[in-house]
Protein backbone atom coordinates (compact mmCIF):
# COMPACT_ATOMS: atom_id res chain seq x y z
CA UNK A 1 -69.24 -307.11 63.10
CA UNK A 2 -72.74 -306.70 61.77
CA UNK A 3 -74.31 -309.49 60.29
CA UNK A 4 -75.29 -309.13 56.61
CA UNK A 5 -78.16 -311.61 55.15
CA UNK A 6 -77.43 -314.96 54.54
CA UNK A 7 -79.61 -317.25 51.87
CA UNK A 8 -79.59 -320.52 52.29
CA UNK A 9 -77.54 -322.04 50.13
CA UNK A 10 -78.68 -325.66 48.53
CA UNK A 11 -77.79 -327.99 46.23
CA UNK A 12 -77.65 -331.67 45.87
CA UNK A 13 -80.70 -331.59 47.15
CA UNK A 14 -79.82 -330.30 50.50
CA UNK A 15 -78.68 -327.38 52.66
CA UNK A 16 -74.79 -326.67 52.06
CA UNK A 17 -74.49 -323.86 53.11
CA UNK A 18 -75.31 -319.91 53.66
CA UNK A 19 -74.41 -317.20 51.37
CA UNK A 20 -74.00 -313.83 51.20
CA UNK A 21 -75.69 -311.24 48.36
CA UNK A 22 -71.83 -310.41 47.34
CA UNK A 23 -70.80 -314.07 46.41
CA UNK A 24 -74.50 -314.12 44.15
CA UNK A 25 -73.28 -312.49 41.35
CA UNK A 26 -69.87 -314.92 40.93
CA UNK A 27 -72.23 -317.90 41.12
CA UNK A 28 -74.85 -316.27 38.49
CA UNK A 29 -71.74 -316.01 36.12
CA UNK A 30 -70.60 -319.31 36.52
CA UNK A 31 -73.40 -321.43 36.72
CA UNK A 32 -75.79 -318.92 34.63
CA UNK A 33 -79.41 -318.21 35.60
CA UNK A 34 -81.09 -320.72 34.29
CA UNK A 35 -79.38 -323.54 36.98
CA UNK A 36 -80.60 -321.68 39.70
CA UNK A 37 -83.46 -320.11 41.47
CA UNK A 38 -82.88 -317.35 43.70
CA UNK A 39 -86.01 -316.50 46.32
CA UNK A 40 -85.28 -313.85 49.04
CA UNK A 41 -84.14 -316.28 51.85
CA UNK A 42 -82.65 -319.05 49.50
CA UNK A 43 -80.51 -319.84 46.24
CA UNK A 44 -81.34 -323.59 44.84
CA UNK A 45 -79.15 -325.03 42.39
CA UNK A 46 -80.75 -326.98 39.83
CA UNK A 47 -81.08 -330.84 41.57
CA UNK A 48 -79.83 -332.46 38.01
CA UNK A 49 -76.67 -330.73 38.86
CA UNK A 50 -74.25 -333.35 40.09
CA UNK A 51 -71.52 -333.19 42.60
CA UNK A 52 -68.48 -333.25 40.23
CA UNK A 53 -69.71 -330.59 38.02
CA UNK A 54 -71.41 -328.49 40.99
CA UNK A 55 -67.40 -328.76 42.40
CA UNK A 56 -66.02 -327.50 39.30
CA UNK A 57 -68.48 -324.76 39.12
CA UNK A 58 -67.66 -323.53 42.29
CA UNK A 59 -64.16 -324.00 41.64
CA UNK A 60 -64.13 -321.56 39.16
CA UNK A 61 -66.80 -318.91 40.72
CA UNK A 62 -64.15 -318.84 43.53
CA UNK A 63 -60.89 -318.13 40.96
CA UNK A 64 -63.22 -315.47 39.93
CA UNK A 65 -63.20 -314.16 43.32
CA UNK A 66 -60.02 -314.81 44.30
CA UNK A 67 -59.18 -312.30 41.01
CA UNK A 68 -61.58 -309.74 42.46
CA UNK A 69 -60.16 -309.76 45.80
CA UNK A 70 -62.76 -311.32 47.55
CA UNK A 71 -60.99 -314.19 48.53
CA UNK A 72 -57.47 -313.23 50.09
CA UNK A 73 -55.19 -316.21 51.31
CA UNK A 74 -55.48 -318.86 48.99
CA UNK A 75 -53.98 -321.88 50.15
CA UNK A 76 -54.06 -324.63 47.48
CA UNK A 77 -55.38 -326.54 49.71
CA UNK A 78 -58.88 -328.32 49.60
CA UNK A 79 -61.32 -329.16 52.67
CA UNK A 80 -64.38 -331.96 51.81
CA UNK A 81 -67.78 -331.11 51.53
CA UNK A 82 -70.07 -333.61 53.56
CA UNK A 83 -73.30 -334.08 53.80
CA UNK A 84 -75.68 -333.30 56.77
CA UNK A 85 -77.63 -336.00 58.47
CA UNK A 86 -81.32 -335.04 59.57
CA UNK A 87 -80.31 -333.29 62.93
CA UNK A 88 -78.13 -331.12 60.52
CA UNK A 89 -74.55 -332.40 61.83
CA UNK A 90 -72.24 -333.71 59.18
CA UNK A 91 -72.28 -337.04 58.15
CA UNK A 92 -68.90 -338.31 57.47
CA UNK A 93 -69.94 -340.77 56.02
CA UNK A 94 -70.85 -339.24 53.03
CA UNK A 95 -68.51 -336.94 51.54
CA UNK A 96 -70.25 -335.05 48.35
CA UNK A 97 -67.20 -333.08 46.87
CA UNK A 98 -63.71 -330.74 47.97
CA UNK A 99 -63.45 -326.81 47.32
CA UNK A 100 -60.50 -324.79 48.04
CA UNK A 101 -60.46 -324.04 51.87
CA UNK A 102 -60.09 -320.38 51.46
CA UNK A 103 -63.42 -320.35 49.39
CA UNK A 104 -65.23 -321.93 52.56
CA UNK A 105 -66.78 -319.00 54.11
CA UNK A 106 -67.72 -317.12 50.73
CA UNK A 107 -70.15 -320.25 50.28
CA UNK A 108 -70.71 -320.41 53.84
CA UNK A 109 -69.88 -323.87 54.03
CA UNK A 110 -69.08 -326.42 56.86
CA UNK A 111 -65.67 -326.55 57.50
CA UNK A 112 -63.44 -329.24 59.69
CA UNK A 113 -60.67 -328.20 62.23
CA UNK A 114 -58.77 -329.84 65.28
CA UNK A 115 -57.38 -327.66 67.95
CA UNK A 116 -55.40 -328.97 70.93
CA UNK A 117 -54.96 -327.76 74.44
CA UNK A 118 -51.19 -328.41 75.60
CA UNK A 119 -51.65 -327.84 79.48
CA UNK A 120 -49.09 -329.03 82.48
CA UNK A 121 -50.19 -329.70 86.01
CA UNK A 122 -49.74 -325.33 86.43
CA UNK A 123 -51.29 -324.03 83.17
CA UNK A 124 -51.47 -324.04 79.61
CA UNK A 125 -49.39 -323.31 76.79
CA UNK A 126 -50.85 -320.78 74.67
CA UNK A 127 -49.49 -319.74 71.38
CA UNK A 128 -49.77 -316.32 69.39
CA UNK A 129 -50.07 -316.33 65.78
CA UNK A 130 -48.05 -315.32 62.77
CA UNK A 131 -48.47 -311.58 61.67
CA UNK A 132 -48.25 -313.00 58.29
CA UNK A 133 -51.61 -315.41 58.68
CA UNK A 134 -54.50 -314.45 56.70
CA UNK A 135 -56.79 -314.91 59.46
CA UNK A 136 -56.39 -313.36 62.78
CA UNK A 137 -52.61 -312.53 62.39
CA UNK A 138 -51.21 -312.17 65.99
CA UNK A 139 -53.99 -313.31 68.21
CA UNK A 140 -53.33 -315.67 71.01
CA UNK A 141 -54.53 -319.11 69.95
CA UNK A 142 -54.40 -322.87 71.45
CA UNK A 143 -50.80 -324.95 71.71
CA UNK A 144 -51.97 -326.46 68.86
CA UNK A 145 -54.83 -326.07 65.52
CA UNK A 146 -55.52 -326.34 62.07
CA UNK A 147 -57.83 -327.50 59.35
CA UNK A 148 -58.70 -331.06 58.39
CA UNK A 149 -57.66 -331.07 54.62
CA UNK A 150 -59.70 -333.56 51.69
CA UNK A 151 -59.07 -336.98 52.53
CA UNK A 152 -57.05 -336.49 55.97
CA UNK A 153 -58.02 -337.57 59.31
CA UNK A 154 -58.72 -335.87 62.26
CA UNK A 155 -55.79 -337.63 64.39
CA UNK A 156 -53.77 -337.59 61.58
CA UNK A 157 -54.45 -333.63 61.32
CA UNK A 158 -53.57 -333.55 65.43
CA UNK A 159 -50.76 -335.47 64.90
CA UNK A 160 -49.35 -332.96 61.72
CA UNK A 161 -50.47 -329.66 63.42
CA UNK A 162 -48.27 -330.16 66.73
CA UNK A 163 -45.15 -330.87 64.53
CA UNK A 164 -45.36 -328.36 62.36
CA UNK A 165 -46.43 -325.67 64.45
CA UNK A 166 -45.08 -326.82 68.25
CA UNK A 167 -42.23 -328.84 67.59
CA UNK A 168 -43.70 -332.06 69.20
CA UNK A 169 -42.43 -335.64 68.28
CA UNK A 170 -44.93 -338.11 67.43
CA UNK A 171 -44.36 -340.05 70.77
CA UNK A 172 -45.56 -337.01 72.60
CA UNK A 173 -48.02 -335.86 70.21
CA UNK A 174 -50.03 -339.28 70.73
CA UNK A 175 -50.82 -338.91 73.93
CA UNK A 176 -53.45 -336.05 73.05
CA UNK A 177 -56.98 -337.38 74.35
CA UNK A 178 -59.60 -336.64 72.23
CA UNK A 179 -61.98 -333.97 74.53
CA UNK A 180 -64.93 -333.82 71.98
CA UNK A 181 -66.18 -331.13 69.71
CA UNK A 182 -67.73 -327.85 69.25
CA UNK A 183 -69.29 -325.89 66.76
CA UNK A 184 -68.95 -321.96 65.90
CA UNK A 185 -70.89 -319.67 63.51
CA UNK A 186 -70.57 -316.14 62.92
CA UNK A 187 -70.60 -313.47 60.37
CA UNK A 188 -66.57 -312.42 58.97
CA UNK A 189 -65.72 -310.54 56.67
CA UNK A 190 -65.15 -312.83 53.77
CA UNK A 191 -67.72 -314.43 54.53
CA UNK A 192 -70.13 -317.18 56.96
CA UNK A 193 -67.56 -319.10 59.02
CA UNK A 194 -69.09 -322.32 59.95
CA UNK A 195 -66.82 -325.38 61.54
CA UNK A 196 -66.91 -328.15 63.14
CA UNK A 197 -64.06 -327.90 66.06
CA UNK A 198 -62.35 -331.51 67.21
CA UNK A 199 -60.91 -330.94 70.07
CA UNK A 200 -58.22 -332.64 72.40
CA UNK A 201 -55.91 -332.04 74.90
CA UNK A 202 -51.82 -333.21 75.82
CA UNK A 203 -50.45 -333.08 79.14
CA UNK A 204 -46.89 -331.70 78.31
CA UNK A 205 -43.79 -332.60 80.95
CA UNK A 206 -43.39 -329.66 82.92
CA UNK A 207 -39.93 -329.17 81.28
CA UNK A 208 -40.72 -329.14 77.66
CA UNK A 209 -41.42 -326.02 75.66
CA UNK A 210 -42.54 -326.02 72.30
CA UNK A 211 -41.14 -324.77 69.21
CA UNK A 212 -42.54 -323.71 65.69
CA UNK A 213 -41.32 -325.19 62.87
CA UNK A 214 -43.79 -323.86 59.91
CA UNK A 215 -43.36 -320.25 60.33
CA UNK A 216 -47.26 -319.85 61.43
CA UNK A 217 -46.78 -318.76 65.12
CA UNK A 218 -44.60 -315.85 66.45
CA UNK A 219 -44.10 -317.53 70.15
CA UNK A 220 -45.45 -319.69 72.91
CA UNK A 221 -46.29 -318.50 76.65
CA UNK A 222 -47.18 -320.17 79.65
CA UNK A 223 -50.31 -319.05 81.66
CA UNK A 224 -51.36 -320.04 85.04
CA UNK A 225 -54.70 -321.13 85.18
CA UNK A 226 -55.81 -317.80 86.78
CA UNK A 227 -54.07 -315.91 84.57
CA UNK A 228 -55.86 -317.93 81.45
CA UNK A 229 -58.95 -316.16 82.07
CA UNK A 230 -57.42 -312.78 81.40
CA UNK A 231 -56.22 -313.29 78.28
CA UNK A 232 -59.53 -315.38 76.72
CA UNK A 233 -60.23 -311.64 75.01
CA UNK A 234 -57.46 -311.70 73.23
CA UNK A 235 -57.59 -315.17 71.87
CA UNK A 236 -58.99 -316.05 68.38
CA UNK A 237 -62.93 -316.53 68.94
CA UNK A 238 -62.45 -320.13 68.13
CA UNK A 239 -59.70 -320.89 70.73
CA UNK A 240 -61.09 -318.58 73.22
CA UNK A 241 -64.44 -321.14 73.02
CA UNK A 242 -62.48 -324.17 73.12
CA UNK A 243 -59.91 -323.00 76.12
CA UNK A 244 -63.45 -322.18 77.99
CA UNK A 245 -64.65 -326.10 76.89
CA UNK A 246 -61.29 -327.25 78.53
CA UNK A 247 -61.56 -324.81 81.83
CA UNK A 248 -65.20 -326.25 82.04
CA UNK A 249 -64.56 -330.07 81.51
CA UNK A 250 -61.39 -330.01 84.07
CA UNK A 251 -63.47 -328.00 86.85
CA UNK A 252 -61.30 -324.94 86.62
C-alpha cells in the first residue's frame, strides 16, 4: 500500500499520534480552527485544551466519520490513550483519556494488543480468521489475539482472548508465559496502525484442540515447524511478526 503523509498529531502537549490529510477536515469541524494550528508536517491542538474535552471532541469527529464511511467496524468498544515517556514508548502509568478502538488508526494513535502463540512439542496452532472481521477477514493469525480494552489488563486480556476465541479453560490458559513485546507501524487504509504487541506463548497437551466460541475465527490448523514458514505470507502482518519473534526466541 502506498504511504500517504502523515502530520504529527499533538495535543496535551505531546505527540499522540499521526494523521492523515482525510481525517483534517472532521477535526477542523469539530474542534473549529481557531483550537488548532495546522503547519505542513504537524496539527497542534490548542495546549489549554484538556483531556476530557479533547476525548469528547474526538469522540464526536469520529461519529462524524463513522457516518461518512470512513470508519467501518465500530465496536463500542474503547482502548486508553497513554502517554509517551521521553524514549517515545508508552507510559502506563499515565493514562490521558479512551476513544473508540475503531477510531484508532484515523488519529493514528497507539494502540494495545496481546497475541499468543499456542505451540506443542511438533508445531503450532495457527488459527484463520472470520470472513465477517473488519480487519483482515480470513487471514491466518496466532492461536490466540486481541485488543487490550480501557481499563483491562494485559493478562486479563490473554486470559479472555483464549476463551472466547480457542475454547481454553482458565487452568490452561494460565500457563501462557509472557515472551515480551513488539511494535508495528504501517500505512492501512483507514488509517496509521500503530500498536504495541504483548506477546506470550502456551504449550498446549499434544491432545487438545481448540475451539471458537465468539464467532471470530473460521478454524484452527496444526503446522509443523517447517511447514510454519510457508504459510508466514499468508498470516496477518502482525502475527506473521510475532510467529517470526517466537521461531527466533526458541532457535527454530
Amino acid at each position: 500500500m502506498t504511504a500517504k503523509p502523515l502530520r504529527r498529531f499533538i495535543a496535551l502537549n505531546q505527540t499522540l499520534g499521526w494523521m492523515e490529510d482525510s481525517s483534517l477536515p472532521f477535526l477542523q469541524a469539530t474542534l473549529g480552527s481557531a483550537a488548532m494550528q495546522i503547519s505542513d508536517n504537524a496539527i497542534c491542538v490548542n495546549a489549554g485544551l484538556d483531556a476530557k474535552t479533547l476525548e469528547a471532541q474526538l469522540e464526536h469527529a469520529a461519529i462524524k466519520m463513522r457516518g461518512a464511511g470512513w470508519i467501518k467496524g465500530w465496536r463500542n468498544e474503547r482502548y486508553t490513550v497513554f502517554a509517551s515517556d521521553q524514549a517515545g514508548d508508552l507510559d502506563l502509568s499515565q493514562p490521558l483519556f479512551e476513544l473508540e478502538r475503531a477510531a484508532f488508526r484515523r488519529f493514528g494513535l497507539t494502540s494495545r494488543a496481546v497475541h499468543i502463540n499456542g505451540y506443542t512439542r511438533s508445531g503450532l496452532w495457527i488459527a484463520q480468521r472470520a470472513c465477517s472481521k473488519a480487519i483482515d477477514p480470513d487471514k491466518l493469525d496466532n492461536l490466540a489475539a486481541g485488543g487490550i480494552s480501557a481499563g483491562e489488563k494485559a493478562w486479563d486480556c490473554v486470559i479472555r482472548e483464549l476463551a472466547e476465541e480457542a475454547g481454553i479453560p482458565a487452568q490452561l490458559a494460565s500457563r501462557a508465559v509472557s515472551s515480551g513485546s513488539l511494535r508495528t507501524t504501517r500505512a492501512e487504509a483507514d488509517g496509521w496502525h500503530d500498536e504495541v504487541i504483548y506477546t506470550y506463548d502456551l504449550l498446549l497437551p499434544e491432545d487438545f484442540g481448540p475451539q471458537n466460541t465468539d464467532g471470530e475465527v473460521a478454524g484452527f490448523q496444526h503446522f509443523s515447524f517447517d511447514q510454519i514458514r510457508l504459510i508466514l505470507p499468508k498470516m496477518t502482518l502482525d502475527a506473521a511478526a510475532v510467529t517470526q519473534a517466537f521461531l527466533k526466541q526458541h532457535h527454530i
